[in-house]
Protein backbone atom coordinates (compact mmCIF):
# COMPACT_ATOMS: atom_id res chain seq x y z
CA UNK A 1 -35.70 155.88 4.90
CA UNK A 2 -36.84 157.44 8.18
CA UNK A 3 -33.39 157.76 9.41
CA UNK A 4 -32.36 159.18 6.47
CA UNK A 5 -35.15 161.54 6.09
CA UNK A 6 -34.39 162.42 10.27
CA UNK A 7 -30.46 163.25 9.10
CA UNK A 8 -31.75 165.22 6.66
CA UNK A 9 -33.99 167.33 8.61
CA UNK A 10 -31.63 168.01 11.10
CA UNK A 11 -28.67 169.01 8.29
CA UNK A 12 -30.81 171.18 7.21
CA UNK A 13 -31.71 172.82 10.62
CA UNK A 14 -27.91 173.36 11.65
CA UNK A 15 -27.26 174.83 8.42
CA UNK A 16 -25.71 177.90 8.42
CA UNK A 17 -27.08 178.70 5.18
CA UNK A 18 -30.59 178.79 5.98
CA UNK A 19 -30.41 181.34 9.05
CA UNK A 20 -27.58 183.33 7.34
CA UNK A 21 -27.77 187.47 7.48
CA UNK A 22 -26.53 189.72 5.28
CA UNK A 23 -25.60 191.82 8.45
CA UNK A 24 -23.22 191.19 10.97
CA UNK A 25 -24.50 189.54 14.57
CA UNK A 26 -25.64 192.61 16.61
CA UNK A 27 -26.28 194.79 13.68
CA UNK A 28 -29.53 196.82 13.59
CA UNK A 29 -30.62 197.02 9.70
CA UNK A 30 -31.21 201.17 8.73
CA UNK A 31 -32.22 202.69 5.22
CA UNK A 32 -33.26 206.63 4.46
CA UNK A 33 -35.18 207.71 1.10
CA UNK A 34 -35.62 210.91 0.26
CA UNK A 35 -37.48 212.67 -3.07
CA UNK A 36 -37.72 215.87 -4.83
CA UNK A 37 -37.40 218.12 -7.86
CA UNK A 38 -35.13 220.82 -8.71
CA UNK A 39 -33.00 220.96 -5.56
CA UNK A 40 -30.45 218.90 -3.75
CA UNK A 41 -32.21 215.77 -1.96
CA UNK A 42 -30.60 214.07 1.16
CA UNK A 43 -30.87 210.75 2.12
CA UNK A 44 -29.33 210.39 5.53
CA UNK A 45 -28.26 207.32 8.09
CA UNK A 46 -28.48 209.18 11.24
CA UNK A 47 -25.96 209.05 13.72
CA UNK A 48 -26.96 207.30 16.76
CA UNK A 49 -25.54 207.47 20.62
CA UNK A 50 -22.46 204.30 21.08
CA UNK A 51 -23.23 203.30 17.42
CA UNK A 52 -21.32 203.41 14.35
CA UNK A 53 -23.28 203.87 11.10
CA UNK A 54 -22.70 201.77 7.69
CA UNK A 55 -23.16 202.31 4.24
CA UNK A 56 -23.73 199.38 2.25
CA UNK A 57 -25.02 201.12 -0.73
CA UNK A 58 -27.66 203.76 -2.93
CA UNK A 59 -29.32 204.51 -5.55
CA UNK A 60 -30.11 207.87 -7.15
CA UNK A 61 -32.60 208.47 -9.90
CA UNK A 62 -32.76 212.05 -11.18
CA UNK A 63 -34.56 213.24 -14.27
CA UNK A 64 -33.82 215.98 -16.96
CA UNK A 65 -34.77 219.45 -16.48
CA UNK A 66 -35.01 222.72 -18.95
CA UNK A 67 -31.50 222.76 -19.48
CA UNK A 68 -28.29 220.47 -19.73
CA UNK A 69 -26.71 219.94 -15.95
CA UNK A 70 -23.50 218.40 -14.39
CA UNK A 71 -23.20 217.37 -11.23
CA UNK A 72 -22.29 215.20 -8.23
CA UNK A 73 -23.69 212.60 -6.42
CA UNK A 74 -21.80 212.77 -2.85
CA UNK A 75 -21.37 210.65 0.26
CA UNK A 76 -19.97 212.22 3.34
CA UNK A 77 -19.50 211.04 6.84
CA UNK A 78 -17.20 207.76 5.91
CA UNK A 79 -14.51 206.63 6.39
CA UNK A 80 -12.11 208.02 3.86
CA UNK A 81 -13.63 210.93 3.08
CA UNK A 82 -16.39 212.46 1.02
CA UNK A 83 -17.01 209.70 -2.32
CA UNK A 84 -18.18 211.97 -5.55
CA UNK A 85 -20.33 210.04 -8.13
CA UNK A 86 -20.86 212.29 -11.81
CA UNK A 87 -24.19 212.84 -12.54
CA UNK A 88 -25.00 214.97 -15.66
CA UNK A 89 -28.35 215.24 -16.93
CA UNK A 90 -29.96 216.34 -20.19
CA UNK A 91 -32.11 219.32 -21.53
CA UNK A 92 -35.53 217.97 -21.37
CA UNK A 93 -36.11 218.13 -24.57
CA UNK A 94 -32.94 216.13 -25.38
CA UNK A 95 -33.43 213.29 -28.17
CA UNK A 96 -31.84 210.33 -25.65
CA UNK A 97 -33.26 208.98 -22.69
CA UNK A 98 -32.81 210.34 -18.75
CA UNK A 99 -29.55 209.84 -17.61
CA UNK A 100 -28.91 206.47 -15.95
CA UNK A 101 -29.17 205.76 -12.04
CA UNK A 102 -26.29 206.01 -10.01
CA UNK A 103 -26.36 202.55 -8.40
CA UNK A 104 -23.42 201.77 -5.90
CA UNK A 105 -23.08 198.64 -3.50
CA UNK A 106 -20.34 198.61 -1.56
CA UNK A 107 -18.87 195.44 -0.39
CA UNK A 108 -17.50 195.79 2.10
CA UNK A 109 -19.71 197.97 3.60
CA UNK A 110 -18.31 201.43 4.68
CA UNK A 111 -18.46 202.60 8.05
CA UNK A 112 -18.95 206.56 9.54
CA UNK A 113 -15.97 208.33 10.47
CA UNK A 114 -16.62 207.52 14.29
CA UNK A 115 -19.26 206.60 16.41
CA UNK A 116 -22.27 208.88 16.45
CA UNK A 117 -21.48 210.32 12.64
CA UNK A 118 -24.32 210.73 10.21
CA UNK A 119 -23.44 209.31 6.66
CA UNK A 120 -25.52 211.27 3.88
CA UNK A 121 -25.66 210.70 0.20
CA UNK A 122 -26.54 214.06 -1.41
CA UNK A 123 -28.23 213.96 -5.16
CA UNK A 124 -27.26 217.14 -7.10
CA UNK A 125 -29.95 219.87 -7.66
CA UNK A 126 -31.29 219.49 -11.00
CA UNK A 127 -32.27 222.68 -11.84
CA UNK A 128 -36.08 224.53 -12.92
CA UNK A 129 -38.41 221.27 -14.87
CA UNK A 130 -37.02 218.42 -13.02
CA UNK A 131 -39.68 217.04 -12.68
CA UNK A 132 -38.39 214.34 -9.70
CA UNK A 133 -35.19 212.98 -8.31
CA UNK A 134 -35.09 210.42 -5.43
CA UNK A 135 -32.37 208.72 -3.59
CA UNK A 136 -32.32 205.62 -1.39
CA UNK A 137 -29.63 204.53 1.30
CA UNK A 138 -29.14 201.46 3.08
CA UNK A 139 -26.79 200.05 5.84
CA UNK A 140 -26.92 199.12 9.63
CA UNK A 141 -25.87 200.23 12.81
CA UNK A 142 -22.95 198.27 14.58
């Protein structure tokens, strides 16, 4: 029993499973919130010196103002150019509930157009009575 109980303990200690990252070895973990009303908000993954930012996803939450909107949630800085996610939102007064989050994981991540490039995600501006909108980033630096 003790021998098994050792074999055990020492599986379970190699095991990749248990010390496992989500990031790759090296990588230096990074997120950027941002909040608002009725204009644009910016969440940005800063560029940093002999690094290369990466997106691994975001989330914006925007609520409805005065009057009907459309718009776009954007990504720049990646590889592949600038991503557009729709985004309309209701008259505040509207009978159905605020527009759903835009909610994107990317897998794989995305990397920055070169080293030392900013990635941003940019929520649209909502217009006069929003009364908040807030987006969240997250990636690492490699």
């Amino acid at each position: 029993m003790t021998r098994t109980l050792a074999l055990l303990a020492a599986l379970l200690a190699s095991s990749s499973a248990i010390a496992q990252s989500v990031y790759p070895p090296g990588a230096i973990p990074i997120s950027a919130s941002a909040s608002g009303t009725t204009g644009v908000v910016t969440a940005t993954i800063a560029a940093q010196a002999s690094k290369t930012a990466v997106l691994c996803g975001f989330v914006y939450t925007g609520s409805n103002a005065s009057s009907a909107q459309n718009g776009s949630v954007t990504v720049t800085g990646v590889v592949g150019g600038t991503m557009s996610f729709a985004y309309p939102t209701l008259a505040a007064g509207a009978a159905v509930p605020v527009t759903s989050p835009v909610d994107e994981a990317f897998l794989p991540c995305i990397p920055a157009t070169s080293v030392n490039v900013a990635i941003t995600v940019n929520g649209p501006a909502l217009g006069t009575g929003a009364p908040i909108a807030t987006v969240t980033a997250w990636g690492f630096y490699q």
